[in-house]
Structure formats: structure tokens, C-alpha cells
N, C-alpha and C. Protein backbone atom coordinates (compact mmCIF):
# COMPACT_ATOMS: atom_id res chain seq x y z
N UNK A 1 92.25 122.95 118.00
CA UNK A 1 91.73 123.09 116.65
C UNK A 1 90.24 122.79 116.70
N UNK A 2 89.30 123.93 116.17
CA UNK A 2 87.74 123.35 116.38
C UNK A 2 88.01 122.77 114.85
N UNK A 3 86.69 122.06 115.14
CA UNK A 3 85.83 121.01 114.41
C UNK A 3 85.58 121.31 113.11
N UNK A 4 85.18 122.43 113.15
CA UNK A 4 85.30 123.04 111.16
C UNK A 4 87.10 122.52 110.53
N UNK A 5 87.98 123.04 111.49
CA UNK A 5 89.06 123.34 110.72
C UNK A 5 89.29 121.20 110.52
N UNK A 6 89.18 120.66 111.63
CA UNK A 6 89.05 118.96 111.48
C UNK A 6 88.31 118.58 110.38
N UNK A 7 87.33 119.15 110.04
CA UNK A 7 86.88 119.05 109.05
C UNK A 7 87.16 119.29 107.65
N UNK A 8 87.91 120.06 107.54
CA UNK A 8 88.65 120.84 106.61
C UNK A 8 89.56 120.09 106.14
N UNK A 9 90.98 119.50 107.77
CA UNK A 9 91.75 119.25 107.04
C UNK A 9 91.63 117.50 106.11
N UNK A 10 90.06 116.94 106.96
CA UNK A 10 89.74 115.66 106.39
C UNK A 10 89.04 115.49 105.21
N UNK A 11 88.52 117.10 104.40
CA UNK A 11 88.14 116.60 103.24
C UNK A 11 89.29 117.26 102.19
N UNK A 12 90.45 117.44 103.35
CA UNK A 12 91.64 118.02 101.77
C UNK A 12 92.71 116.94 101.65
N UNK A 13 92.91 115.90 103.02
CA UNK A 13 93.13 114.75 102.98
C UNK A 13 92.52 113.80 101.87
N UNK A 14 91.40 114.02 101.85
CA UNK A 14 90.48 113.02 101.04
C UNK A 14 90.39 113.49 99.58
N UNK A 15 90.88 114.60 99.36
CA UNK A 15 90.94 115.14 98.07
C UNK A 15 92.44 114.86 97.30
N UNK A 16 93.66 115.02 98.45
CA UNK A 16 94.80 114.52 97.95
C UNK A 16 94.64 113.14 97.87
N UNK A 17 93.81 112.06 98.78
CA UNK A 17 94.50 110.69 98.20
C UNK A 17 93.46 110.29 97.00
N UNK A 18 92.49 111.00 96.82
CA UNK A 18 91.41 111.03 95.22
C UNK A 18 92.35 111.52 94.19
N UNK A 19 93.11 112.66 94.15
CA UNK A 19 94.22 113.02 93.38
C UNK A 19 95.32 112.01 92.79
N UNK A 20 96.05 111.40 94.26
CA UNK A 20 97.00 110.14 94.45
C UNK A 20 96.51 109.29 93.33
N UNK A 21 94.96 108.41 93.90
CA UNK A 21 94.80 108.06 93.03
C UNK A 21 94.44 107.95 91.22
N UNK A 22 94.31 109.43 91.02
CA UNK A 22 94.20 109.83 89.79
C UNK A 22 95.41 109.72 88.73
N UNK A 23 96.24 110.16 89.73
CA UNK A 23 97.80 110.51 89.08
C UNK A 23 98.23 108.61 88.92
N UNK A 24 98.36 108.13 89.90
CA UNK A 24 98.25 106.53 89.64
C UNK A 24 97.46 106.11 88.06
N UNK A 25 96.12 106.59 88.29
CA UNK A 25 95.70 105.82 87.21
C UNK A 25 96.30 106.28 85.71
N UNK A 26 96.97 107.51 85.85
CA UNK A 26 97.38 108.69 84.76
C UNK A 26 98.78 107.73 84.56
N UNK A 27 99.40 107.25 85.42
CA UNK A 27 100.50 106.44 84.86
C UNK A 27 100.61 105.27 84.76
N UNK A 28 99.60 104.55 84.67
CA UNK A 28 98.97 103.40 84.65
C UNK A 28 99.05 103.38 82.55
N UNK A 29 100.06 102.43 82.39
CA UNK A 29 100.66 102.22 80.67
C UNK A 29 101.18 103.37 80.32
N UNK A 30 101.90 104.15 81.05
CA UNK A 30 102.61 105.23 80.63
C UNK A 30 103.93 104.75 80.37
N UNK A 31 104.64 105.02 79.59
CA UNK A 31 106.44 104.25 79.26
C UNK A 31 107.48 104.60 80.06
N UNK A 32 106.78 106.44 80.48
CA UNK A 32 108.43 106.73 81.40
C UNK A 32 107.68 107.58 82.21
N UNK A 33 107.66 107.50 83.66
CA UNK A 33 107.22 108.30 84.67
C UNK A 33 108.18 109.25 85.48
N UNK A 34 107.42 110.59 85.48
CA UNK A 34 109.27 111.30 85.84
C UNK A 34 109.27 111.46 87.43
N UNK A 35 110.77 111.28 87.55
CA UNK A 35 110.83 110.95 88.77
C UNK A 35 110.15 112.31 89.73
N UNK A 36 109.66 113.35 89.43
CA UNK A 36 108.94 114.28 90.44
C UNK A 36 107.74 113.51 90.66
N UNK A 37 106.83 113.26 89.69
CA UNK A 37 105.75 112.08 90.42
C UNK A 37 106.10 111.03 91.20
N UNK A 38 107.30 110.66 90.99
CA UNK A 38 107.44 109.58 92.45
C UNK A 38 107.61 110.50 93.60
N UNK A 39 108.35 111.64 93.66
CA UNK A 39 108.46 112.14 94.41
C UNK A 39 107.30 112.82 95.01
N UNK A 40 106.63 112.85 94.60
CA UNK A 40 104.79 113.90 94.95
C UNK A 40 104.47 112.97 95.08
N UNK A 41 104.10 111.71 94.83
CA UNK A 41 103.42 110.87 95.58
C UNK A 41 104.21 110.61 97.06
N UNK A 42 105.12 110.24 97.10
CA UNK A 42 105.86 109.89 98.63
C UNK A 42 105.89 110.89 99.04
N UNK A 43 106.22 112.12 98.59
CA UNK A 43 106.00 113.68 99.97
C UNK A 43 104.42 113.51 100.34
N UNK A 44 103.28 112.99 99.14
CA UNK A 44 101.89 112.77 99.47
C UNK A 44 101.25 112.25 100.35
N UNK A 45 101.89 110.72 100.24
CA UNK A 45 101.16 109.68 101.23
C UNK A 45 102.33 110.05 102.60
N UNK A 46 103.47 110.78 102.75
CA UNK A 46 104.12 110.70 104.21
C UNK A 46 103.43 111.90 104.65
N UNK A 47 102.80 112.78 103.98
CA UNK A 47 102.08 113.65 104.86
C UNK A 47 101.02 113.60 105.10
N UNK A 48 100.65 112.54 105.00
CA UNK A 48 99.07 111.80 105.22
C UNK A 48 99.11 111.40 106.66
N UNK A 49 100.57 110.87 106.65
CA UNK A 49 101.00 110.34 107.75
C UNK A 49 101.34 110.84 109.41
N UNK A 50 101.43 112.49 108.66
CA UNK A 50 102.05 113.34 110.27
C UNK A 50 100.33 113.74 110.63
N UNK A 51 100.95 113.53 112.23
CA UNK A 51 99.77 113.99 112.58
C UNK A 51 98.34 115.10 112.78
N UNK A 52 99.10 116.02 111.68
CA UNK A 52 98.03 117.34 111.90
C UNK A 52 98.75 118.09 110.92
N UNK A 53 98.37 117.32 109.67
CA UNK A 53 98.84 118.39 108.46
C UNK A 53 98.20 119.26 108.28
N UNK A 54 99.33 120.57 107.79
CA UNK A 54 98.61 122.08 107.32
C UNK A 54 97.94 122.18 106.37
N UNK A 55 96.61 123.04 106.35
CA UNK A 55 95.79 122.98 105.32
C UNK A 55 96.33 123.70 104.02
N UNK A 56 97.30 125.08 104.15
CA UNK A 56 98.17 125.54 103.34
C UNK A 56 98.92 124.46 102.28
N UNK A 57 99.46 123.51 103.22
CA UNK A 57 100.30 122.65 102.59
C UNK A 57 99.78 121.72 101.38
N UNK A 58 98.39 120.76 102.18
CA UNK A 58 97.63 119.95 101.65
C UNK A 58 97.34 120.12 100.32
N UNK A 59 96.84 121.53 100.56
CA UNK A 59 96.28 122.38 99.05
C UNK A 59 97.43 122.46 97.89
N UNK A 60 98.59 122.64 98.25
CA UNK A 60 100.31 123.02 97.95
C UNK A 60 100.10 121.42 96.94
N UNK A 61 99.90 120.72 97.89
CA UNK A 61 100.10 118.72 97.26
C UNK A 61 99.03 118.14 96.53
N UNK A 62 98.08 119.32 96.45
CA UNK A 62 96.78 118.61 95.37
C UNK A 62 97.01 119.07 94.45
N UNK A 63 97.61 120.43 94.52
CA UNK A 63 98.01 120.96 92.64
C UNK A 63 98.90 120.67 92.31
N UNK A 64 100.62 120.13 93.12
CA UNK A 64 100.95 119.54 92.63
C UNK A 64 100.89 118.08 92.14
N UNK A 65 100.07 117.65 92.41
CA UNK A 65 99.63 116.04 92.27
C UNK A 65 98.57 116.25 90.96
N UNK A 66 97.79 117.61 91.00
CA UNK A 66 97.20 117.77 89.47
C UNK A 66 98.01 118.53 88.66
N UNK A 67 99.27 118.80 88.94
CA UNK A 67 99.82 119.26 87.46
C UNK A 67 101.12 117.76 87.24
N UNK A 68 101.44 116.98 88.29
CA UNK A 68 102.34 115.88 87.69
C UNK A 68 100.70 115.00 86.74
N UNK A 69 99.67 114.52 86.90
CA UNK A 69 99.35 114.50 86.58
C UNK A 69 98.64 114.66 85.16
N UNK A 70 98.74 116.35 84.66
CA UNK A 70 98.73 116.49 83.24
C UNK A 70 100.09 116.45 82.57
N UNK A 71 100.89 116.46 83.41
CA UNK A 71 102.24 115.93 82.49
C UNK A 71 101.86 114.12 81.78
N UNK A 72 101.35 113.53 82.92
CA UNK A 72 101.39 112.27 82.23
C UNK A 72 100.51 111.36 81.08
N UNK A 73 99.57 112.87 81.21
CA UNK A 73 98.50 112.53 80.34
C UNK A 73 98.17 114.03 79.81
N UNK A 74 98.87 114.80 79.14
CA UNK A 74 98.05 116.29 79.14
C UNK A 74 96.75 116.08 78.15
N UNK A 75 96.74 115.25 77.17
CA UNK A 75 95.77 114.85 76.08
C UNK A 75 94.25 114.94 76.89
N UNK A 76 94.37 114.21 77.98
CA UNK A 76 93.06 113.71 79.21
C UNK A 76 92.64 115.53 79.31
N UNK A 77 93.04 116.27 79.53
CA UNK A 77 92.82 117.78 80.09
C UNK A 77 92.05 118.13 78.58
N UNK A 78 92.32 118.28 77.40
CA UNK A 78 91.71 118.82 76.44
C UNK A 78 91.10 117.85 75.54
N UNK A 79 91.13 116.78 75.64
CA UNK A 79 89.79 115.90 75.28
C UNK A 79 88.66 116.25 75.31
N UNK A 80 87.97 116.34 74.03
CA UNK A 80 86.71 116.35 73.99
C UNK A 80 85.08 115.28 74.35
N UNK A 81 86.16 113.89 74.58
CA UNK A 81 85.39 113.16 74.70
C UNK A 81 85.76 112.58 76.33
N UNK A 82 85.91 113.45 77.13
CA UNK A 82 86.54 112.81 78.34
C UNK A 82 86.03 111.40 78.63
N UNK A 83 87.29 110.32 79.25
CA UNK A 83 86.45 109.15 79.55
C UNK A 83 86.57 108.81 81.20
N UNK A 84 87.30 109.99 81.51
CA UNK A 84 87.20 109.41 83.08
C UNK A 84 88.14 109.23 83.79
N UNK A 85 89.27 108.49 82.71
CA UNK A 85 90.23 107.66 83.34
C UNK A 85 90.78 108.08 84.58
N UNK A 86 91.50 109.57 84.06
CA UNK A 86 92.47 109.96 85.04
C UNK A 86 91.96 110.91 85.94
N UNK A 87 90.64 111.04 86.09
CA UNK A 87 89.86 111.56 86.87
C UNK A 87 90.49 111.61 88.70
N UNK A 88 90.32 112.34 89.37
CA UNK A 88 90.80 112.32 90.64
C UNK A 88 89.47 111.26 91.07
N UNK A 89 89.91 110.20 92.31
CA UNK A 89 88.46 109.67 92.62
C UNK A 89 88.28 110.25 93.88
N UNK A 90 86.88 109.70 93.87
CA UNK A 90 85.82 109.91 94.84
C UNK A 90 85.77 109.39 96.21
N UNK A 91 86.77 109.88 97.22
CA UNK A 91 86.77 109.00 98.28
C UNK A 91 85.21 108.52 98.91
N UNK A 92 84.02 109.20 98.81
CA UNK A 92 83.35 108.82 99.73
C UNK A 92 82.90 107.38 99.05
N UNK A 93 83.02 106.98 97.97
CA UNK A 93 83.04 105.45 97.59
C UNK A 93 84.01 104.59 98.40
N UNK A 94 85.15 105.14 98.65
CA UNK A 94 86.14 104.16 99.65
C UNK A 94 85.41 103.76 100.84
N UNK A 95 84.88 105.32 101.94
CA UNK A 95 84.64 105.02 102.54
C UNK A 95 83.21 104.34 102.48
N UNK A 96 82.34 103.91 101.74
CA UNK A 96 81.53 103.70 101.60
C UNK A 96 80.87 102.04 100.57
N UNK A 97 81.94 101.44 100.77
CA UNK A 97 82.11 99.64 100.39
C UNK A 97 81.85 98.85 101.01
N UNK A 98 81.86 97.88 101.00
CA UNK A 98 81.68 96.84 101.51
C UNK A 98 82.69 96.37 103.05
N UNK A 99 82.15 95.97 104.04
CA UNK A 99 83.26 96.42 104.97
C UNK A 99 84.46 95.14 105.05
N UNK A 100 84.20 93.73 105.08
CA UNK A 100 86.22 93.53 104.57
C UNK A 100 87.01 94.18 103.64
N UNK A 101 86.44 94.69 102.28
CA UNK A 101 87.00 95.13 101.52
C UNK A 101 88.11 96.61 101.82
N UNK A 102 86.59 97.36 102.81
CA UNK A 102 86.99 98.81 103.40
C UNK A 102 88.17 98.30 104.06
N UNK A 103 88.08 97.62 105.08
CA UNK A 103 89.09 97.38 106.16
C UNK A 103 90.52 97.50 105.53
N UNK A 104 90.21 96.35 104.66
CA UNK A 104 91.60 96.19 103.84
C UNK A 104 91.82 97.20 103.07
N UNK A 105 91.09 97.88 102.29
CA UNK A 105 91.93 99.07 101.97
C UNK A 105 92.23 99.94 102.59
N UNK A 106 91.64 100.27 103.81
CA UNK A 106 92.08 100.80 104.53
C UNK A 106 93.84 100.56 105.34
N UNK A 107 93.67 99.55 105.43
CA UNK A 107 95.20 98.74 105.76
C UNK A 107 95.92 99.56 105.02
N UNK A 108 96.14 99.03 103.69
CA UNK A 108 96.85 99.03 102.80
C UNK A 108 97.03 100.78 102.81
N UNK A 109 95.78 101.82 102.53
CA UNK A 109 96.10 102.58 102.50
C UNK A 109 97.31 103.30 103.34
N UNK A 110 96.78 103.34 104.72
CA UNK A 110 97.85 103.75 105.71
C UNK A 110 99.19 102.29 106.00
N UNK A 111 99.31 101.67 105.54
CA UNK A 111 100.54 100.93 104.95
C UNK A 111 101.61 101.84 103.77
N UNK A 112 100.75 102.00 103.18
CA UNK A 112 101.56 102.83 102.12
C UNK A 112 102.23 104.78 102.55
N UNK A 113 100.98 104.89 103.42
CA UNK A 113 101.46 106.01 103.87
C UNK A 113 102.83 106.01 105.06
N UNK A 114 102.87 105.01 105.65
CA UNK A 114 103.75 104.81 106.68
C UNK A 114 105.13 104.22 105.89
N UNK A 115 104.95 103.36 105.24
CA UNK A 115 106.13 103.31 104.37
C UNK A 115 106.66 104.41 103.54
N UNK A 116 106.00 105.36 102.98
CA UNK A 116 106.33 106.61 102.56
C UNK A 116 107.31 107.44 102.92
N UNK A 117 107.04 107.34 104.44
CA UNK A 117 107.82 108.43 105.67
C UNK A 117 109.13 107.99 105.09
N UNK A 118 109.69 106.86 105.06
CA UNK A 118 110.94 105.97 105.27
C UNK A 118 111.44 106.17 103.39
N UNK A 119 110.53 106.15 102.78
CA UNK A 119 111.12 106.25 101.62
C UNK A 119 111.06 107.31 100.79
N UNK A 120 110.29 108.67 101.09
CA UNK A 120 110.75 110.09 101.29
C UNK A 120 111.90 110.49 101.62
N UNK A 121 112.20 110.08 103.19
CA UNK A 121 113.68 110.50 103.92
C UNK A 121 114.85 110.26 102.73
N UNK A 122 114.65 108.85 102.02
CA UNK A 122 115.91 108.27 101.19
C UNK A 122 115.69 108.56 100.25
N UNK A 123 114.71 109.02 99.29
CA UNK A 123 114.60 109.50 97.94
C UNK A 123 115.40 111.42 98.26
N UNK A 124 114.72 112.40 99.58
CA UNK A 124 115.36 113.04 99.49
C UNK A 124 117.30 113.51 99.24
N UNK A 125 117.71 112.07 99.60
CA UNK A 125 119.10 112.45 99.12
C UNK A 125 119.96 111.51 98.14
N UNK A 126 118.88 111.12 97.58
CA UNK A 126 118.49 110.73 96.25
C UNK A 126 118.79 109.24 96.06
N UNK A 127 118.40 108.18 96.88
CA UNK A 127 118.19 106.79 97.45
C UNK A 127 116.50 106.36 96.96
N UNK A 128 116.78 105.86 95.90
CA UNK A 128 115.14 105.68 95.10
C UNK A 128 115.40 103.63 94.74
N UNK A 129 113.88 103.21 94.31
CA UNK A 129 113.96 102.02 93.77
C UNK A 129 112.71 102.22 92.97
N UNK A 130 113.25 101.03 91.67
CA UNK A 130 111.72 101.59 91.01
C UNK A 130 110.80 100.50 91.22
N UNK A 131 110.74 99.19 91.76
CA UNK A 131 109.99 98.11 92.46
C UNK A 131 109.32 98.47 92.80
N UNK A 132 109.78 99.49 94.40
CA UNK A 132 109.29 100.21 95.37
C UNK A 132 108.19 101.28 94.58
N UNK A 133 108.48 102.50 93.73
CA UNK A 133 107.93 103.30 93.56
C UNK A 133 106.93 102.81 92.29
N UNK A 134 107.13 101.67 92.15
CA UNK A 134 105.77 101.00 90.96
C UNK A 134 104.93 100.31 91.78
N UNK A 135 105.52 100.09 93.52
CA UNK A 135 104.16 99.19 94.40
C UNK A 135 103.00 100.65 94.59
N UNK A 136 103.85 101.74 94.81
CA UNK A 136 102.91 102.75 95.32
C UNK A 136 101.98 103.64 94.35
N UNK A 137 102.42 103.48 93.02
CA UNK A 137 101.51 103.44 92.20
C UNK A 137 100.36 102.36 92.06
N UNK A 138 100.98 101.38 91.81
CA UNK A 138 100.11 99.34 91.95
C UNK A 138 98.93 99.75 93.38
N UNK A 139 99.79 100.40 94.23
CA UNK A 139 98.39 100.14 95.61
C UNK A 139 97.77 101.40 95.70
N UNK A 140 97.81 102.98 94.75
CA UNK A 140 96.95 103.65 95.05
C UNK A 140 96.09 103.01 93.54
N UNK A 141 96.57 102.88 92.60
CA UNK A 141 95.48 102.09 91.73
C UNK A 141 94.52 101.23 92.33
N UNK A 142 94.90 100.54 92.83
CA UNK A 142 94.01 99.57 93.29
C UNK A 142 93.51 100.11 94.32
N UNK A 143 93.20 100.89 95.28
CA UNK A 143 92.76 101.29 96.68
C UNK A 143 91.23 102.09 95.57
N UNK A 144 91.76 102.64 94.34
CA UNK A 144 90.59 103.44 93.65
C UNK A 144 89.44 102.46 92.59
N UNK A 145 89.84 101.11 92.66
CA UNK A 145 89.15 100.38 92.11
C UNK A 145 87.88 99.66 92.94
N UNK A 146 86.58 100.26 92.83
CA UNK A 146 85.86 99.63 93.23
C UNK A 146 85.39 98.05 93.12
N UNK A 147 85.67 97.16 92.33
CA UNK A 147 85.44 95.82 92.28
C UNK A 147 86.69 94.98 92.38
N UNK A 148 87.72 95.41 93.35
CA UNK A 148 88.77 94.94 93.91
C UNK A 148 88.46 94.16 95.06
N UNK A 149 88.36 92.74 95.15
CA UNK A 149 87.79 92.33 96.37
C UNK A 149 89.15 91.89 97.30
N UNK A 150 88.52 91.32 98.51
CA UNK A 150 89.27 90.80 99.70
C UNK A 150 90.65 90.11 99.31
N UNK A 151 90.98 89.08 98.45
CA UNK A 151 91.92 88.03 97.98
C UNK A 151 92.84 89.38 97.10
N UNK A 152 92.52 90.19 95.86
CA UNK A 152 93.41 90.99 95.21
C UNK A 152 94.13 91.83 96.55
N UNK A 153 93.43 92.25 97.61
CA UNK A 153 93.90 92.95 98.64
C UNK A 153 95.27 92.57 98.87
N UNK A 154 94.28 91.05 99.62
CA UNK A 154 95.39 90.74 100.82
C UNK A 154 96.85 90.81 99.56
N UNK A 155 96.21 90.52 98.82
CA UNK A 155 98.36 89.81 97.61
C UNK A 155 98.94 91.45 98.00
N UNK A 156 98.07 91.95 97.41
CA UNK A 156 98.98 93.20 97.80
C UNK A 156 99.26 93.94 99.06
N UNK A 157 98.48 93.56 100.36
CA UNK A 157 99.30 93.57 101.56
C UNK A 157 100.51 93.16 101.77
N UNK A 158 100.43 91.70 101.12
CA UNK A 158 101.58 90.48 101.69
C UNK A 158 102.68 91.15 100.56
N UNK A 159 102.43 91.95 99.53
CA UNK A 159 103.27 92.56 98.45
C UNK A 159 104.35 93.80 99.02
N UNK A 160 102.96 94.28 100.28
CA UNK A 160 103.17 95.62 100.77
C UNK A 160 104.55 95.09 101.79
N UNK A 161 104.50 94.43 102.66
CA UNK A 161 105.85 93.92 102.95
C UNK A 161 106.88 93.54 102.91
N UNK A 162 107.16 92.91 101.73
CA UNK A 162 107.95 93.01 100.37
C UNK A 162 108.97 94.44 100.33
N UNK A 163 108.17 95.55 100.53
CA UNK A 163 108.05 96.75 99.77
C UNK A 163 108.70 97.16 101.14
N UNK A 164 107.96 97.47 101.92
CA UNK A 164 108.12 97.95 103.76
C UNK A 164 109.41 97.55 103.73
N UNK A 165 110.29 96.38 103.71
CA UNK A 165 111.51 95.64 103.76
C UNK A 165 112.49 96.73 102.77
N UNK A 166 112.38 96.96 101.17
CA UNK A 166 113.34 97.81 101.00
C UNK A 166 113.03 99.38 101.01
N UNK A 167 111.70 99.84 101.66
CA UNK A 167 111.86 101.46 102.03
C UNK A 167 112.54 101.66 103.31
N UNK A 168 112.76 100.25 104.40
CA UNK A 168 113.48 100.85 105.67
C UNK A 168 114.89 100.72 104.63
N UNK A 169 115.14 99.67 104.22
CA UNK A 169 116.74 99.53 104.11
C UNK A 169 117.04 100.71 103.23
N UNK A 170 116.88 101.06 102.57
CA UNK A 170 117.03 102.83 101.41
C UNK A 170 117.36 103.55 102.40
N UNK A 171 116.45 103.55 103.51
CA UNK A 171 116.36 104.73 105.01
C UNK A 171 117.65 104.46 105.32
N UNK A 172 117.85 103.15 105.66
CA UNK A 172 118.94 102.95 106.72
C UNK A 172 120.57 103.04 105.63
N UNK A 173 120.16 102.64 104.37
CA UNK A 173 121.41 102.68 103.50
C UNK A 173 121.78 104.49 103.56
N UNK A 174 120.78 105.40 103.07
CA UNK A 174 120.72 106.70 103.28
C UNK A 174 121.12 107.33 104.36
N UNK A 175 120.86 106.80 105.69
CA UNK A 175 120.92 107.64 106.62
C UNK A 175 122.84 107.16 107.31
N UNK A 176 123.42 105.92 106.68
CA UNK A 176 124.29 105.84 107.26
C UNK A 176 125.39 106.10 106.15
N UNK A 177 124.91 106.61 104.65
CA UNK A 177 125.77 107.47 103.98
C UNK A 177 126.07 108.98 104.35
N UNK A 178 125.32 109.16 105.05
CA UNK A 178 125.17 110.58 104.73
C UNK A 178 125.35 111.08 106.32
N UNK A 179 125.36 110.45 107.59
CA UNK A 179 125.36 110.60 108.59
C UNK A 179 127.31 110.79 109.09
């Protein structure tokens, strides 16, 4: 793969988890979130995760991540006074913080993506928790908040394990129903 297409697939990466986090902030005081946004987020962050996602695909997971999105807010789309909220963000601010802060969100980020894999597999045959699928909203919110320092992190690392603990067991409850 040359270097353009590496390039390519790292700013459509960076456009789905700006999305991720949009759709997060879009259900951020929402009353009922439907379960296809849990599901577009975890098909989201586990294909963050394989090693050489298709650019076809990527593109496939940003529109759907901007149309669960105006479901949860369609008002935000025809506002006249836009305020921002549910705006997709701006990764090059991630990459571009303060560096414990980066580190740790960085953690966290690919934490969440790796837990994904495991709780994709079990949501596909329909093995869900909503703990679980309110941390992965809770940590792309916060990964998009710029004045999130080191200490809010780490809670939600040490949260993120918590979490890691029931996306294997869903896996393993799933895979030995159905096996």
C-alpha cells in the first residue's frame, strides 16, 4: 500500500473517531438511545481496531455514524443558531495536547477500541449491556473534551477495566451459547 493510500486511510480513521465523538456528544442527555447507535459505535471503534481497514468501508461508518447521529438530535441539523454541540470533532486537537494528557487519551482511546472487538462479536447475536455501552459513549465524550486532564483520565481507565471484564464475559457467555 503506498503512502497516499496510508494516508487516506489515517485521515478517514480520524474522521470516524471525530464522528464517534460527535454522535457521543449527540447522546449526551438524550432519554433513549437506539440500540443501532450502540451498535455503530462498536462496529466503529472494532474497526479501528483491524489492522488495515478499507477505505470503502470507513466512509460506509462515517455516514452511518452521521445519520445515527441526526436521529439523536435532528433539531442540531436545521438550527439556525448552530451551537456546536454535536459537531463531529477535530482530531488534530487530540493529537495536538498536552502530552500526559495525549498519552492517556490515547490509552483509553485504543482501550475502547480493543474492547469493542469482544463486544461487537456478542452484541452481534444479540448479547448487549447498557453499563458497558454508556462507558463507550462516557469515554468517546471525554477523549473529545479538551480540558479533561490527567486524574479525570486515569478514573476512566481504571473504569475502562471494569468495562474490559464484562465485554470478554458477553464474548465468552455468547460464544458458548451459540457454539
Amino acid at each position: 500500500m503506498g503512502s497516499c493510500q496510508n494516508n487516506n486511510v489515517s485521515e478517514l480513521q480520524d474522521r470516524l473517531i471525530g464522528g464517534l465523538i460527535g454522535l457521543a456528544r449527540a447522546a449526551d442527555g438524550s432519554a433513549e438511545i437506539p440500540p443501532s447507535a450502540d451498535f455503530c459505535i462498536l462496529e466503529s471503534l472494532a474497526v479501528l481496531c483491524s489492522a488495515e481497514p478499507n477505505d470503502g468501508y470507513l466512509m460506509e461508518l462515517i455516514q452511518r455514524v452521521a445519520e445515527e447521529k441526526r436521529k439523536l438530535s435532528p433539531d442540531c441539523f436545521v438550527c439556525g443558531s448552530p451551537c456546536g454541540r454535536t459537531n463531529d470533532y477535530d482530531m488534530k486537537k487530540f493529537w495536538n495536547v498536552e502530552e500526559g494528557s495525549s498519552s492517556l487519551k490515547t490509552m483509553l482511546l485504543y482501550s475502547i477500541q480493543c474492547m469493542a472487538v469482544y463486544a461487537l462479536r456478542a452484541a452481534k447475536i444479540g448479547f448487549t449491556d447498557s453499563e458497558m455501552n454508556s462507558f463507550f459513549y462516557k469515554a468517546l465524550f471525554s477523549i473529545g473534551m479538551d480540558d479533561w486532564g490527567t486524574e479525570k483520565i486515569l478514573t476512566l481507565l481504571k473504569e475502562a477495566e471494569k468495562i474490559n471484564v464484562i465485554c470478554r464475559t458477553l464474548w465468552k457467555k455468547a460464544s458458548t451459547e451459540f457454539c
